[in-house]
PDBML (XML) file of the C-alpha atoms, coordinates in Angstrom:
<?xml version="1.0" encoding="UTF-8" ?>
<PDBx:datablock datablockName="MODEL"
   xmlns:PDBx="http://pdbml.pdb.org/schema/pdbx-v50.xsd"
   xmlns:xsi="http://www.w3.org/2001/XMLSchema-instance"
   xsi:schemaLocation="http://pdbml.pdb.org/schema/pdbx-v50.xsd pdbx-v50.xsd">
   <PDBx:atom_siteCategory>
      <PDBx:atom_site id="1">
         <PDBx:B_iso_or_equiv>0.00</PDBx:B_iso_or_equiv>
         <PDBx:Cartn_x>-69.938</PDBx:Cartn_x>
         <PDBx:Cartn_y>48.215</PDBx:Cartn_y>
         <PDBx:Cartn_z>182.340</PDBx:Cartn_z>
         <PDBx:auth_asym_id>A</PDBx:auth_asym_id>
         <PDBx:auth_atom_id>CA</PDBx:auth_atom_id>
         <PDBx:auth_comp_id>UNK</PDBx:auth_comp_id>
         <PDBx:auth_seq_id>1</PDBx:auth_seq_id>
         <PDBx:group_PDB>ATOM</PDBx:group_PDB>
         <PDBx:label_alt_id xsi:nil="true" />
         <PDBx:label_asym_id>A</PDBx:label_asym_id>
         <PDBx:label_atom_id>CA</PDBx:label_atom_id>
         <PDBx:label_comp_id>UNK</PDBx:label_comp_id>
         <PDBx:label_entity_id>1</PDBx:label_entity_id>
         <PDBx:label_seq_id>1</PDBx:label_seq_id>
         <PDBx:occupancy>1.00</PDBx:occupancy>
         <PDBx:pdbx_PDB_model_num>1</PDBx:pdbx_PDB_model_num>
         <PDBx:type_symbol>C</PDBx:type_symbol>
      </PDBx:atom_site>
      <PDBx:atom_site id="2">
         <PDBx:B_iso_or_equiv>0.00</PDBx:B_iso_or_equiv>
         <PDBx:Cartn_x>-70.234</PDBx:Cartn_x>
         <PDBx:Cartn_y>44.577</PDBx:Cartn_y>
         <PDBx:Cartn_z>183.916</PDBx:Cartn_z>
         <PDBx:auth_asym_id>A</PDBx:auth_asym_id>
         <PDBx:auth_atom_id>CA</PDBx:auth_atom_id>
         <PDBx:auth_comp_id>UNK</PDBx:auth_comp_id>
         <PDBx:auth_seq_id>2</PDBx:auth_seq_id>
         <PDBx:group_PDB>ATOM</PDBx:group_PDB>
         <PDBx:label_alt_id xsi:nil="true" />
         <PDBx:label_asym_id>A</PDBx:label_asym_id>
         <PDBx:label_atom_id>CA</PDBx:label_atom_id>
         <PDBx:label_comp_id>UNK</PDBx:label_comp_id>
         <PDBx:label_entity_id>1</PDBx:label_entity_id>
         <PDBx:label_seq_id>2</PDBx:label_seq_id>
         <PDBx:occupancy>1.00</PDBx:occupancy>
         <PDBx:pdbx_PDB_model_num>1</PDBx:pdbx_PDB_model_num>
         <PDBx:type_symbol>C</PDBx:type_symbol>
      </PDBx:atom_site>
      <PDBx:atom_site id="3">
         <PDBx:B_iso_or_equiv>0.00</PDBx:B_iso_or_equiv>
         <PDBx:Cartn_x>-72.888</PDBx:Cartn_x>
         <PDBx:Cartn_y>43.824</PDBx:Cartn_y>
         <PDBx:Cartn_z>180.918</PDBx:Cartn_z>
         <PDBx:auth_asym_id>A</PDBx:auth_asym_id>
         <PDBx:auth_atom_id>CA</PDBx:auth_atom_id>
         <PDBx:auth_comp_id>UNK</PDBx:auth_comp_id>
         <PDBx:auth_seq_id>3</PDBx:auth_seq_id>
         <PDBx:group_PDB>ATOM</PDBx:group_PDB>
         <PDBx:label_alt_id xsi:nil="true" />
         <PDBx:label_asym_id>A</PDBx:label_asym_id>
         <PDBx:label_atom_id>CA</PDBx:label_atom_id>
         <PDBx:label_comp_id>UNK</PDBx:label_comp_id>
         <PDBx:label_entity_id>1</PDBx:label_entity_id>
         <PDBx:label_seq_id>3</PDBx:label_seq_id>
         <PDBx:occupancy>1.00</PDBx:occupancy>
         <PDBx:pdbx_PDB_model_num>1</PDBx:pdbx_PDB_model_num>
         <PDBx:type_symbol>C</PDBx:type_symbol>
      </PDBx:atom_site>
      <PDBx:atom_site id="4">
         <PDBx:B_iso_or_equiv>0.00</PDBx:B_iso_or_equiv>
         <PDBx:Cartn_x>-70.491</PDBx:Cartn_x>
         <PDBx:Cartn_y>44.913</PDBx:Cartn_y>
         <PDBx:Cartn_z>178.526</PDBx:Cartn_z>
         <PDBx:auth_asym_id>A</PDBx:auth_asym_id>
         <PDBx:auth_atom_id>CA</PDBx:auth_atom_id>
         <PDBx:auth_comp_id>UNK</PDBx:auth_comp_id>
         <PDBx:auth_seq_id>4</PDBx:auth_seq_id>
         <PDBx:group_PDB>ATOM</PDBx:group_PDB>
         <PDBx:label_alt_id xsi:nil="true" />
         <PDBx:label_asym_id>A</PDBx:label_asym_id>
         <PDBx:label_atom_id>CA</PDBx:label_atom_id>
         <PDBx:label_comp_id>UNK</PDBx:label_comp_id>
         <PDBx:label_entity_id>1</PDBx:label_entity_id>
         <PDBx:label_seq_id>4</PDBx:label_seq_id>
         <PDBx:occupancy>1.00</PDBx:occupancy>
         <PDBx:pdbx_PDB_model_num>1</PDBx:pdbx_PDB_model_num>
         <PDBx:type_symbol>C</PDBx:type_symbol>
      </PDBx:atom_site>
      <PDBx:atom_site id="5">
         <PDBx:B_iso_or_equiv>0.00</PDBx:B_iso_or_equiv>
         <PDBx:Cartn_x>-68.149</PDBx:Cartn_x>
         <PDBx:Cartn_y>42.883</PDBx:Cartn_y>
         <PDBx:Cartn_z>179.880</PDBx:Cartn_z>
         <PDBx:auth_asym_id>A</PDBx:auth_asym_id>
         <PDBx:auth_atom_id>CA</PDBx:auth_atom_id>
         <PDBx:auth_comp_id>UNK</PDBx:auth_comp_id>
         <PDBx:auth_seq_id>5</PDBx:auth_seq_id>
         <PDBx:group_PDB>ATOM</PDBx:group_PDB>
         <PDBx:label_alt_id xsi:nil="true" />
         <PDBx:label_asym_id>A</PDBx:label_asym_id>
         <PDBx:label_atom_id>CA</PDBx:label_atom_id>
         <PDBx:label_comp_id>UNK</PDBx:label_comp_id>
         <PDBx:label_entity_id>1</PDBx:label_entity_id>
         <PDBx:label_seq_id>5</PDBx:label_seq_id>
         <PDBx:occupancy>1.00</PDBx:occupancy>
         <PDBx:pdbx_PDB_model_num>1</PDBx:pdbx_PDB_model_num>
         <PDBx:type_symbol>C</PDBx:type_symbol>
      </PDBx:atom_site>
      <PDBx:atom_site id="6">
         <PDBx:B_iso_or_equiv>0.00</PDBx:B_iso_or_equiv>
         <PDBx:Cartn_x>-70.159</PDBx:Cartn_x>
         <PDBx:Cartn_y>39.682</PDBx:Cartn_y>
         <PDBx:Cartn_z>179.993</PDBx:Cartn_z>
         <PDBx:auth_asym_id>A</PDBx:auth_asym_id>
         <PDBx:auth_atom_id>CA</PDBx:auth_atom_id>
         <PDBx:auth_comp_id>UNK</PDBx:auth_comp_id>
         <PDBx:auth_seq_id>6</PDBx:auth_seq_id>
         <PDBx:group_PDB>ATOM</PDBx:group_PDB>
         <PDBx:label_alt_id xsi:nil="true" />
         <PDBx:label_asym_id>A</PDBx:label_asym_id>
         <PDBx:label_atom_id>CA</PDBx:label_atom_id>
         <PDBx:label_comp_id>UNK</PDBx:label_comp_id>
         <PDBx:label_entity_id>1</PDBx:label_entity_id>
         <PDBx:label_seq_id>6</PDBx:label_seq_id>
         <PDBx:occupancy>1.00</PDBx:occupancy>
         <PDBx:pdbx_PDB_model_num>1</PDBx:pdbx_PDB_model_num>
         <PDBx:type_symbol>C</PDBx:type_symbol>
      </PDBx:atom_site>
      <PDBx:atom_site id="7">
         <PDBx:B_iso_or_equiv>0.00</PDBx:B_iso_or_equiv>
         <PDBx:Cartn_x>-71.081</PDBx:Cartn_x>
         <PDBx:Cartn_y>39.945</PDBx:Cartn_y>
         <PDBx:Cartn_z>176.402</PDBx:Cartn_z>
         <PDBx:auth_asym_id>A</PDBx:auth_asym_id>
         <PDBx:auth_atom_id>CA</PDBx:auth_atom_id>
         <PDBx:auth_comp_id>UNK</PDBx:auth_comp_id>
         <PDBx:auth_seq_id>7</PDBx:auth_seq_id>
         <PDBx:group_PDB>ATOM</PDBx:group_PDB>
         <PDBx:label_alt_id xsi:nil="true" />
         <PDBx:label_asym_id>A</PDBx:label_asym_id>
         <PDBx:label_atom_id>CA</PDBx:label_atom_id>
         <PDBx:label_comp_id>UNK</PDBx:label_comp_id>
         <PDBx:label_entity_id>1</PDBx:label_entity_id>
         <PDBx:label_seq_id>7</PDBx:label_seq_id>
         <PDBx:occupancy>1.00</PDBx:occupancy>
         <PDBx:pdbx_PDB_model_num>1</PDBx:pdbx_PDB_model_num>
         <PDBx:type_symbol>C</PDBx:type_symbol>
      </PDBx:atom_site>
      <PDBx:atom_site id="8">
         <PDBx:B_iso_or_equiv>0.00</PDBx:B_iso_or_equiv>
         <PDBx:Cartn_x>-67.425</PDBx:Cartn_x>
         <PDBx:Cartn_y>39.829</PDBx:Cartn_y>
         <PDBx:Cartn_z>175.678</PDBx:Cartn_z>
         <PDBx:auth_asym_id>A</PDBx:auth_asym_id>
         <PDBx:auth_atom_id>CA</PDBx:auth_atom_id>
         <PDBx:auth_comp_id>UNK</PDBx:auth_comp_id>
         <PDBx:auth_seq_id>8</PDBx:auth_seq_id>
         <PDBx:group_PDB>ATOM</PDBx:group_PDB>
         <PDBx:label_alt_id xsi:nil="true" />
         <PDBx:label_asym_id>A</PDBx:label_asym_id>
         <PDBx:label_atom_id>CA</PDBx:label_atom_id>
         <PDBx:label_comp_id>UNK</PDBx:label_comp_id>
         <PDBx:label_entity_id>1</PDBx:label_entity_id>
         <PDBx:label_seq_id>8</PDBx:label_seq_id>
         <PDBx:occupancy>1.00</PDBx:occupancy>
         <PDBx:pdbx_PDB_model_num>1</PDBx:pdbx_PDB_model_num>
         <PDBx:type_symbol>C</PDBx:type_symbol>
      </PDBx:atom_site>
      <PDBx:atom_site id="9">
         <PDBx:B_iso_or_equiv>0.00</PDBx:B_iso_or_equiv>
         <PDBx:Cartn_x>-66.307</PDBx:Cartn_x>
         <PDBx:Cartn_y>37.481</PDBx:Cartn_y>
         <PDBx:Cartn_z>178.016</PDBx:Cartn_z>
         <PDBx:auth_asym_id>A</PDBx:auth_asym_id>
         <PDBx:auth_atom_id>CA</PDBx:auth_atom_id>
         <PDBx:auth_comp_id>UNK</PDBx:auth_comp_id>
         <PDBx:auth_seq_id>9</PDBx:auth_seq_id>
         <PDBx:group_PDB>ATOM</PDBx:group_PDB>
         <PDBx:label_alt_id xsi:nil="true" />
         <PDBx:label_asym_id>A</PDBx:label_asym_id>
         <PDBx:label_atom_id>CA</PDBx:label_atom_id>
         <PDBx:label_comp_id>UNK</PDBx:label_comp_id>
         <PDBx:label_entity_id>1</PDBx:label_entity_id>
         <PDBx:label_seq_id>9</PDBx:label_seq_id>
         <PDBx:occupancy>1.00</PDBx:occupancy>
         <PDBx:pdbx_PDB_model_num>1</PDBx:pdbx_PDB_model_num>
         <PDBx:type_symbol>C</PDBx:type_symbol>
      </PDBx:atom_site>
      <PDBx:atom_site id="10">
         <PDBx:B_iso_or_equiv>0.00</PDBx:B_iso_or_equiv>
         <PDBx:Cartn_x>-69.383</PDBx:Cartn_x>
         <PDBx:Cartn_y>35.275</PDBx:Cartn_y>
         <PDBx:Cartn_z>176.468</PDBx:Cartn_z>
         <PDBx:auth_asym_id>A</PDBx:auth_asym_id>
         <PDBx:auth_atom_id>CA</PDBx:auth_atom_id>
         <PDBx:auth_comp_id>UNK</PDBx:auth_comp_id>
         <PDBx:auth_seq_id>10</PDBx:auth_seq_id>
         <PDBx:group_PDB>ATOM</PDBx:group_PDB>
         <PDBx:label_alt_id xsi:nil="true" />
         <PDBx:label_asym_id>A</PDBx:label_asym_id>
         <PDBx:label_atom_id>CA</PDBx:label_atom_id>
         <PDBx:label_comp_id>UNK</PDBx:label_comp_id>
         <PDBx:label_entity_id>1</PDBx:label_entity_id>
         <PDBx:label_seq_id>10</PDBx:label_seq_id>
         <PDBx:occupancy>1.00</PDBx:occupancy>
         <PDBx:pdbx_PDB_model_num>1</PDBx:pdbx_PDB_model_num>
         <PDBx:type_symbol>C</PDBx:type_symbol>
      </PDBx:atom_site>
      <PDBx:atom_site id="11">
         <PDBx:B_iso_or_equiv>0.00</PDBx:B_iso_or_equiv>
         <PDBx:Cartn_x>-68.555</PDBx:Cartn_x>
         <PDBx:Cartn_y>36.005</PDBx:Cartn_y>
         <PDBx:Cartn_z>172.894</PDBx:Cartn_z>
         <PDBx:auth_asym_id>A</PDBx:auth_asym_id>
         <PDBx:auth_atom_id>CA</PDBx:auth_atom_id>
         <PDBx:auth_comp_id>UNK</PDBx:auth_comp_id>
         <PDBx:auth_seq_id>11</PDBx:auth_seq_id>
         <PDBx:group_PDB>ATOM</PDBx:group_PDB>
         <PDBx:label_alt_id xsi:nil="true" />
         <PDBx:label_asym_id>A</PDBx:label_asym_id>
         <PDBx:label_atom_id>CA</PDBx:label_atom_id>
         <PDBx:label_comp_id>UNK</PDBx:label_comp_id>
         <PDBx:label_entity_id>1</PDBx:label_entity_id>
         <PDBx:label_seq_id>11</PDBx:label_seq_id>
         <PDBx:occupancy>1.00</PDBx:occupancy>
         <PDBx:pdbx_PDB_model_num>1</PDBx:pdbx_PDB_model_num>
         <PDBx:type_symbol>C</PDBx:type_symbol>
      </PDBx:atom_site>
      <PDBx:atom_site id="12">
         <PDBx:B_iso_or_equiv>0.00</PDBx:B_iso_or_equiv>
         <PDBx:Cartn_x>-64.764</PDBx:Cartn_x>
         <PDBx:Cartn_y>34.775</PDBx:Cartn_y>
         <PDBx:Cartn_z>173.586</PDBx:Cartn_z>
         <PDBx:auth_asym_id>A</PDBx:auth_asym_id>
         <PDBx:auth_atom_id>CA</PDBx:auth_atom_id>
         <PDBx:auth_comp_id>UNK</PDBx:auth_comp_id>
         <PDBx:auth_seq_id>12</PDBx:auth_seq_id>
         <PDBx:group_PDB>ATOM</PDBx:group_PDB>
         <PDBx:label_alt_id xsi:nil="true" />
         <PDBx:label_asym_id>A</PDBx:label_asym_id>
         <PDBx:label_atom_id>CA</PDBx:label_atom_id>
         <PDBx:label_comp_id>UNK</PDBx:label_comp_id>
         <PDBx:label_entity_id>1</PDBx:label_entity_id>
         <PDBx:label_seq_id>12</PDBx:label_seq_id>
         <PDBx:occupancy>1.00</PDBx:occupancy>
         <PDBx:pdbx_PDB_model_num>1</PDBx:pdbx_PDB_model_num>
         <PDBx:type_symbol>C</PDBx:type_symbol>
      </PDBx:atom_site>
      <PDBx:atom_site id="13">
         <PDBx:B_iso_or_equiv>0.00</PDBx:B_iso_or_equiv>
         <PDBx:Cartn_x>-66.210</PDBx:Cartn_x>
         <PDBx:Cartn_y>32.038</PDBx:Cartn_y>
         <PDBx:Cartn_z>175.188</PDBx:Cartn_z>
         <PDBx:auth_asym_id>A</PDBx:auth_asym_id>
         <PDBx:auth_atom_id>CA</PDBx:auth_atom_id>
         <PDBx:auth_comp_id>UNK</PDBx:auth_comp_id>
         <PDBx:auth_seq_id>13</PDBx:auth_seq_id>
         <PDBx:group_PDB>ATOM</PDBx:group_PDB>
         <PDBx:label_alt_id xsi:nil="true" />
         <PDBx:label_asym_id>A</PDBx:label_asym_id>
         <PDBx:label_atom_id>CA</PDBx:label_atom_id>
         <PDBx:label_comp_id>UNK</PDBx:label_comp_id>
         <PDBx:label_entity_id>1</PDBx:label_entity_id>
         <PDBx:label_seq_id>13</PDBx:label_seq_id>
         <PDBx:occupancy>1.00</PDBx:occupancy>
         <PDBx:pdbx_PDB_model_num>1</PDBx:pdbx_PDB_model_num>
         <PDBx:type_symbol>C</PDBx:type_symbol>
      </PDBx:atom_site>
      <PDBx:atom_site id="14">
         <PDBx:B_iso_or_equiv>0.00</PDBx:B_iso_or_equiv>
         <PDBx:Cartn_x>-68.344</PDBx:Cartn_x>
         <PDBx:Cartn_y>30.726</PDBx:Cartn_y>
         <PDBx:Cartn_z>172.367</PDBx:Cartn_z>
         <PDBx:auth_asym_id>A</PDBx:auth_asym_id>
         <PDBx:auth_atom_id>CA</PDBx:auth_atom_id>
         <PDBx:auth_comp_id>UNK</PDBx:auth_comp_id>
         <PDBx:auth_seq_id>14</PDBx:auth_seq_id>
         <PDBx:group_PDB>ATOM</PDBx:group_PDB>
         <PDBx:label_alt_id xsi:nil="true" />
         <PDBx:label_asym_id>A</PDBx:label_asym_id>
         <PDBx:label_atom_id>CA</PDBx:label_atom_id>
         <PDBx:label_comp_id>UNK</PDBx:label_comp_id>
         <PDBx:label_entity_id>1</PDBx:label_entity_id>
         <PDBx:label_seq_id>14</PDBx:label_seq_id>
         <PDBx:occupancy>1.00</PDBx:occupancy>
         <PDBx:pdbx_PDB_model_num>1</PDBx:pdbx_PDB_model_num>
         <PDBx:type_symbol>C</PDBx:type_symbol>
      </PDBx:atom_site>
      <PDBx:atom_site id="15">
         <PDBx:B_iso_or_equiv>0.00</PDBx:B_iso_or_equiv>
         <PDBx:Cartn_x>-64.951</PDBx:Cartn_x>
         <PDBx:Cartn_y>31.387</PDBx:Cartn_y>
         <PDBx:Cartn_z>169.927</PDBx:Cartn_z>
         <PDBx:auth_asym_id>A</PDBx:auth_asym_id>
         <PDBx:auth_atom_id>CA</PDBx:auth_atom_id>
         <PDBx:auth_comp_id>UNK</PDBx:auth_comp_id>
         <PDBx:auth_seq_id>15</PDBx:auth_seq_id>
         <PDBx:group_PDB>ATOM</PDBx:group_PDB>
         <PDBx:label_alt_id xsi:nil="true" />
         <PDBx:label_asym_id>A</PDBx:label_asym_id>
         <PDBx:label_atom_id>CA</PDBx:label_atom_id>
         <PDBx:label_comp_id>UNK</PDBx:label_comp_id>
         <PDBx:label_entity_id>1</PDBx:label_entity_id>
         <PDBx:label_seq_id>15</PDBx:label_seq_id>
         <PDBx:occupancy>1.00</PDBx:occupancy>
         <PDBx:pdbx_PDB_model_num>1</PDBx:pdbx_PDB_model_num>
         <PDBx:type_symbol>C</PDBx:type_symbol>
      </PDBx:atom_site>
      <PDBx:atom_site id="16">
         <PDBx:B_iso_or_equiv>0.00</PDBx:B_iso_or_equiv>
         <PDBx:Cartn_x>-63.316</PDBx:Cartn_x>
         <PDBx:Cartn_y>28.829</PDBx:Cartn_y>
         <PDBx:Cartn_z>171.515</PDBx:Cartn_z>
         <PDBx:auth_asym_id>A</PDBx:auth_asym_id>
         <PDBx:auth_atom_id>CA</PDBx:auth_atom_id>
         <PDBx:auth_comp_id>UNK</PDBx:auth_comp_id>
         <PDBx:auth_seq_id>16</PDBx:auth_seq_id>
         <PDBx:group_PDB>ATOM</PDBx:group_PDB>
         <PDBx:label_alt_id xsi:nil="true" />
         <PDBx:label_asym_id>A</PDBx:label_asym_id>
         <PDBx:label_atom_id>CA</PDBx:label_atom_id>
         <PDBx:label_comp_id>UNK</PDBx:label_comp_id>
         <PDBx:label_entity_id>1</PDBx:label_entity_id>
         <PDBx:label_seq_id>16</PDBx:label_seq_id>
         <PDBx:occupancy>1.00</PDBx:occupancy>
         <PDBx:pdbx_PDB_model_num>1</PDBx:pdbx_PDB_model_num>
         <PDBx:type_symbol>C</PDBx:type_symbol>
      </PDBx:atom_site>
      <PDBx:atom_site id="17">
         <PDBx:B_iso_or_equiv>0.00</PDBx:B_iso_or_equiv>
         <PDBx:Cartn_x>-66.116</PDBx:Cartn_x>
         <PDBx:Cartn_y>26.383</PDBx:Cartn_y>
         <PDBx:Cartn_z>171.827</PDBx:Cartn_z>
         <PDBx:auth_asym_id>A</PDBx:auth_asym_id>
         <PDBx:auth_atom_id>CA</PDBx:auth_atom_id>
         <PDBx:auth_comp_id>UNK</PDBx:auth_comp_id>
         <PDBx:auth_seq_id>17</PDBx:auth_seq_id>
         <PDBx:group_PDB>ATOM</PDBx:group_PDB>
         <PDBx:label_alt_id xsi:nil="true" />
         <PDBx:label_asym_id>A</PDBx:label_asym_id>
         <PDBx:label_atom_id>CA</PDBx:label_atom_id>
         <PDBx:label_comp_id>UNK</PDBx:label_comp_id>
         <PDBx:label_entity_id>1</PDBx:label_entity_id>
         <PDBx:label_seq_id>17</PDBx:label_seq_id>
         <PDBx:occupancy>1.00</PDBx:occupancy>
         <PDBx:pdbx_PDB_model_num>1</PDBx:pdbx_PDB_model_num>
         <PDBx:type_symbol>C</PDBx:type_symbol>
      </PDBx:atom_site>
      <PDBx:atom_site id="18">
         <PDBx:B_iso_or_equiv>0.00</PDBx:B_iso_or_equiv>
         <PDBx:Cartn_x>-66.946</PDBx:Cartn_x>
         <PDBx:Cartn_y>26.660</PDBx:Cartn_y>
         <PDBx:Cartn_z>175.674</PDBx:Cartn_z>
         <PDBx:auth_asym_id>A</PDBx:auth_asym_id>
         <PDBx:auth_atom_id>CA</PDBx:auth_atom_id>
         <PDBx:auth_comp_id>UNK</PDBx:auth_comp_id>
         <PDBx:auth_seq_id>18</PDBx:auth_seq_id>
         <PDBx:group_PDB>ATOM</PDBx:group_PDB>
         <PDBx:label_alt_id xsi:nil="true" />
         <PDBx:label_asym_id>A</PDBx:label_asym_id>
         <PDBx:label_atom_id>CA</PDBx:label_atom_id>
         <PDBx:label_comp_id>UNK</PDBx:label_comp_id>
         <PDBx:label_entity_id>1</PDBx:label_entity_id>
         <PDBx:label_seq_id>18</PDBx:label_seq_id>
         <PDBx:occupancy>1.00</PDBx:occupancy>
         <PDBx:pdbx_PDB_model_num>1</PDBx:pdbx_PDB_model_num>
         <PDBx:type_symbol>C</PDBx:type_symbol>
      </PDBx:atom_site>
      <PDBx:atom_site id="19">
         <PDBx:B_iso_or_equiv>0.00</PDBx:B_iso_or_equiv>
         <PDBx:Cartn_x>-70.180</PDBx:Cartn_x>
         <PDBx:Cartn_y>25.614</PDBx:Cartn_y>
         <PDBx:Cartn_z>176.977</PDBx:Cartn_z>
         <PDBx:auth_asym_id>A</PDBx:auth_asym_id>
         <PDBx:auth_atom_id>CA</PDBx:auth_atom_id>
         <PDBx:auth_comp_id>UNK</PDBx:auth_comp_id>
         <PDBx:auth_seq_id>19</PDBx:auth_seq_id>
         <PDBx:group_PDB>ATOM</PDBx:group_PDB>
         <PDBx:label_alt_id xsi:nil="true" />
         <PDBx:label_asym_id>A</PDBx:label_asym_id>
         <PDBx:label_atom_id>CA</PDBx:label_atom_id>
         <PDBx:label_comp_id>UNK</PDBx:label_comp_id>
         <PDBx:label_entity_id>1</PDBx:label_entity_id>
         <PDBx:label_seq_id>19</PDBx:label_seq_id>
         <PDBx:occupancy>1.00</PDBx:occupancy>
         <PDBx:pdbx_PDB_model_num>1</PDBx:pdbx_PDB_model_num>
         <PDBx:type_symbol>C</PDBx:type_symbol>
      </PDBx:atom_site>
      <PDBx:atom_site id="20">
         <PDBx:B_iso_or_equiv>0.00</PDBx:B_iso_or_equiv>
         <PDBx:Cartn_x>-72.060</PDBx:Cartn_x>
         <PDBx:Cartn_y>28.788</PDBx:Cartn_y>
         <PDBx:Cartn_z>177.980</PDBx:Cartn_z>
         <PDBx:auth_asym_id>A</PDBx:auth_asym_id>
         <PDBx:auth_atom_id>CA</PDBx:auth_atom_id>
         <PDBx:auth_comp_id>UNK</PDBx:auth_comp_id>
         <PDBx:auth_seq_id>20</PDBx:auth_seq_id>
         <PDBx:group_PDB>ATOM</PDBx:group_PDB>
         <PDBx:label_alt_id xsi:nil="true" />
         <PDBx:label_asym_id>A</PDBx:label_asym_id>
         <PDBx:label_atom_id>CA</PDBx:label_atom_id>
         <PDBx:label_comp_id>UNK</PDBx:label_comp_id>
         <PDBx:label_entity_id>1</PDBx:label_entity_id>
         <PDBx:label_seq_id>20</PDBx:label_seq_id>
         <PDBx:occupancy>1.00</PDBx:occupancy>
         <PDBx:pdbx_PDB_model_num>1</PDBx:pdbx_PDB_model_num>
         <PDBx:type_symbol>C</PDBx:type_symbol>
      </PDBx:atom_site>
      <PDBx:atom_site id="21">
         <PDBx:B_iso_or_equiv>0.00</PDBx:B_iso_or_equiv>
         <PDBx:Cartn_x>-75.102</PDBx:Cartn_x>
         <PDBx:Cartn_y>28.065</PDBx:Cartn_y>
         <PDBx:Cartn_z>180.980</PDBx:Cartn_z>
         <PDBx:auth_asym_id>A</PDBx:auth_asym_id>
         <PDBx:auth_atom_id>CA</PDBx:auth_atom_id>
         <PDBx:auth_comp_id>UNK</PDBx:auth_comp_id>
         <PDBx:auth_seq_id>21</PDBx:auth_seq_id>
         <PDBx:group_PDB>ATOM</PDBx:group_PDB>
         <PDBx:label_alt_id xsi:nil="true" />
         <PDBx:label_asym_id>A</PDBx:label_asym_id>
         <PDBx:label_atom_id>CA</PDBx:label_atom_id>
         <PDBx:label_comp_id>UNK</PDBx:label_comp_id>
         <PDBx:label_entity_id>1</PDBx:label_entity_id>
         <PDBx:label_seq_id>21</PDBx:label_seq_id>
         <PDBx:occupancy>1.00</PDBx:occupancy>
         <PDBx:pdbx_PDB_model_num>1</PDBx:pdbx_PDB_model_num>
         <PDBx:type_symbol>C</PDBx:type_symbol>
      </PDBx:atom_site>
      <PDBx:atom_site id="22">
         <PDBx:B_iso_or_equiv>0.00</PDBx:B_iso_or_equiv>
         <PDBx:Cartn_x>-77.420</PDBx:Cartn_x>
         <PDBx:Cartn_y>31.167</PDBx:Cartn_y>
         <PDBx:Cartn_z>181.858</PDBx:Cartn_z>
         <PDBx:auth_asym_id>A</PDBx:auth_asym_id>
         <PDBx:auth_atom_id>CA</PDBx:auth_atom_id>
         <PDBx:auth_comp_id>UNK</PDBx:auth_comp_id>
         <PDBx:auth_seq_id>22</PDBx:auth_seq_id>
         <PDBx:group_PDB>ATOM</PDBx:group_PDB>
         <PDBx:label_alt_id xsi:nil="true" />
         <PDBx:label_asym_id>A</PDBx:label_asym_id>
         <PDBx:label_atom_id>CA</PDBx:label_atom_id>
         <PDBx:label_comp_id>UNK</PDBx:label_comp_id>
         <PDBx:label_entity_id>1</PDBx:label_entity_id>
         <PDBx:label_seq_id>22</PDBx:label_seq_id>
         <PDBx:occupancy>1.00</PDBx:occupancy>
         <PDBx:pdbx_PDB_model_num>1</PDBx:pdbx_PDB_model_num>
         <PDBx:type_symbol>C</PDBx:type_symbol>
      </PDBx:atom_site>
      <PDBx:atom_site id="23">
         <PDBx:B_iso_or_equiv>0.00</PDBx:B_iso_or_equiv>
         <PDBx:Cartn_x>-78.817</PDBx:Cartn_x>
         <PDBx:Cartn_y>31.375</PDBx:Cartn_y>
         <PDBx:Cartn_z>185.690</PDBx:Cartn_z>
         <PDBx:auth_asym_id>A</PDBx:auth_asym_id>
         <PDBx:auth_atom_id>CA</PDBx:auth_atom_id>
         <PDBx:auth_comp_id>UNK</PDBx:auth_comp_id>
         <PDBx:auth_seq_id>23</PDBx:auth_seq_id>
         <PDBx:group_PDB>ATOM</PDBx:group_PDB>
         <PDBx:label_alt_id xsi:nil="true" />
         <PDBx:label_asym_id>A</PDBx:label_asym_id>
         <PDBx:label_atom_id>CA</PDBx:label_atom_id>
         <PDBx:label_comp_id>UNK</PDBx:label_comp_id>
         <PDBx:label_entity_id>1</PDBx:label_entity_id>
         <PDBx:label_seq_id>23</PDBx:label_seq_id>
         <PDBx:occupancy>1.00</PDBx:occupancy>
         <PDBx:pdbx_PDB_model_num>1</PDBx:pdbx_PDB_model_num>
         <PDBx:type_symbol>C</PDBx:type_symbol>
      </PDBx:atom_site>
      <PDBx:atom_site id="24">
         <PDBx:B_iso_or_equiv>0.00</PDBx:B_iso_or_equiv>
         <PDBx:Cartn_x>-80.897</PDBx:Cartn_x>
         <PDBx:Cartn_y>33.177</PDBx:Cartn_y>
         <PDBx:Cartn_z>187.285</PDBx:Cartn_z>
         <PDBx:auth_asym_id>A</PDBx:auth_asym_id>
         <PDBx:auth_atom_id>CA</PDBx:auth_atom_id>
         <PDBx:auth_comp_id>UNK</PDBx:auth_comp_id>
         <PDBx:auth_seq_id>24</PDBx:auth_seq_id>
         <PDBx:group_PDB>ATOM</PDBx:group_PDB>
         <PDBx:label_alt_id xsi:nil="true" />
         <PDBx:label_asym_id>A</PDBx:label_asym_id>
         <PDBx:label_atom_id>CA</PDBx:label_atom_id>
         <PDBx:label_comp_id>UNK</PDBx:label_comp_id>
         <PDBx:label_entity_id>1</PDBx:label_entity_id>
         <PDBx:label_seq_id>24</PDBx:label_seq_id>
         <PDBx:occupancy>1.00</PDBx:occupancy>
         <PDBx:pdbx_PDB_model_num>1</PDBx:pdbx_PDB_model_num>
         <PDBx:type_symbol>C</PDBx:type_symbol>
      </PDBx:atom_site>
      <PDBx:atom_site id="25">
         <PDBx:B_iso_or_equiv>0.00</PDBx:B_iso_or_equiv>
         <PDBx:Cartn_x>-81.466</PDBx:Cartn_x>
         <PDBx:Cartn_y>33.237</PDBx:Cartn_y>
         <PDBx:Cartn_z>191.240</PDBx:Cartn_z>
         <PDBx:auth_asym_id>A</PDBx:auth_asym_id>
         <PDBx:auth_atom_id>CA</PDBx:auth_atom_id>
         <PDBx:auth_comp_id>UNK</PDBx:auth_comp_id>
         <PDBx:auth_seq_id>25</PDBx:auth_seq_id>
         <PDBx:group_PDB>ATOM</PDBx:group_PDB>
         <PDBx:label_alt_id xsi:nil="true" />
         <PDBx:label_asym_id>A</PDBx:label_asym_id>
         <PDBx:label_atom_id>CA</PDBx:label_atom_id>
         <PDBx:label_comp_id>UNK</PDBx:label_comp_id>
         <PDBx:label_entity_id>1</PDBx:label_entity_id>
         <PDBx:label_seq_id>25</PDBx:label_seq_id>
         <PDBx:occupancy>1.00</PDBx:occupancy>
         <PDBx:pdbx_PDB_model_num>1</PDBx:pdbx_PDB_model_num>
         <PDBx:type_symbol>C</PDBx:type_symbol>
      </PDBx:atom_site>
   </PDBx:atom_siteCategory>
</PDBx:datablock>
């Protein structure tokens, strides 16, 4: 559930023209 969450919350993100940054510990 919290993947599908990020891939929404990332695909909103890139609709309105946010910088996205991927980390990883």
């Amino acid at each position: 559930e919290i993947q599908k969450q990020c891939v929404l919350l990332v695909n909103s993100a890139r609709k309105a023209g946010m910088r996205i940054f991927y980390t990883r510990h």
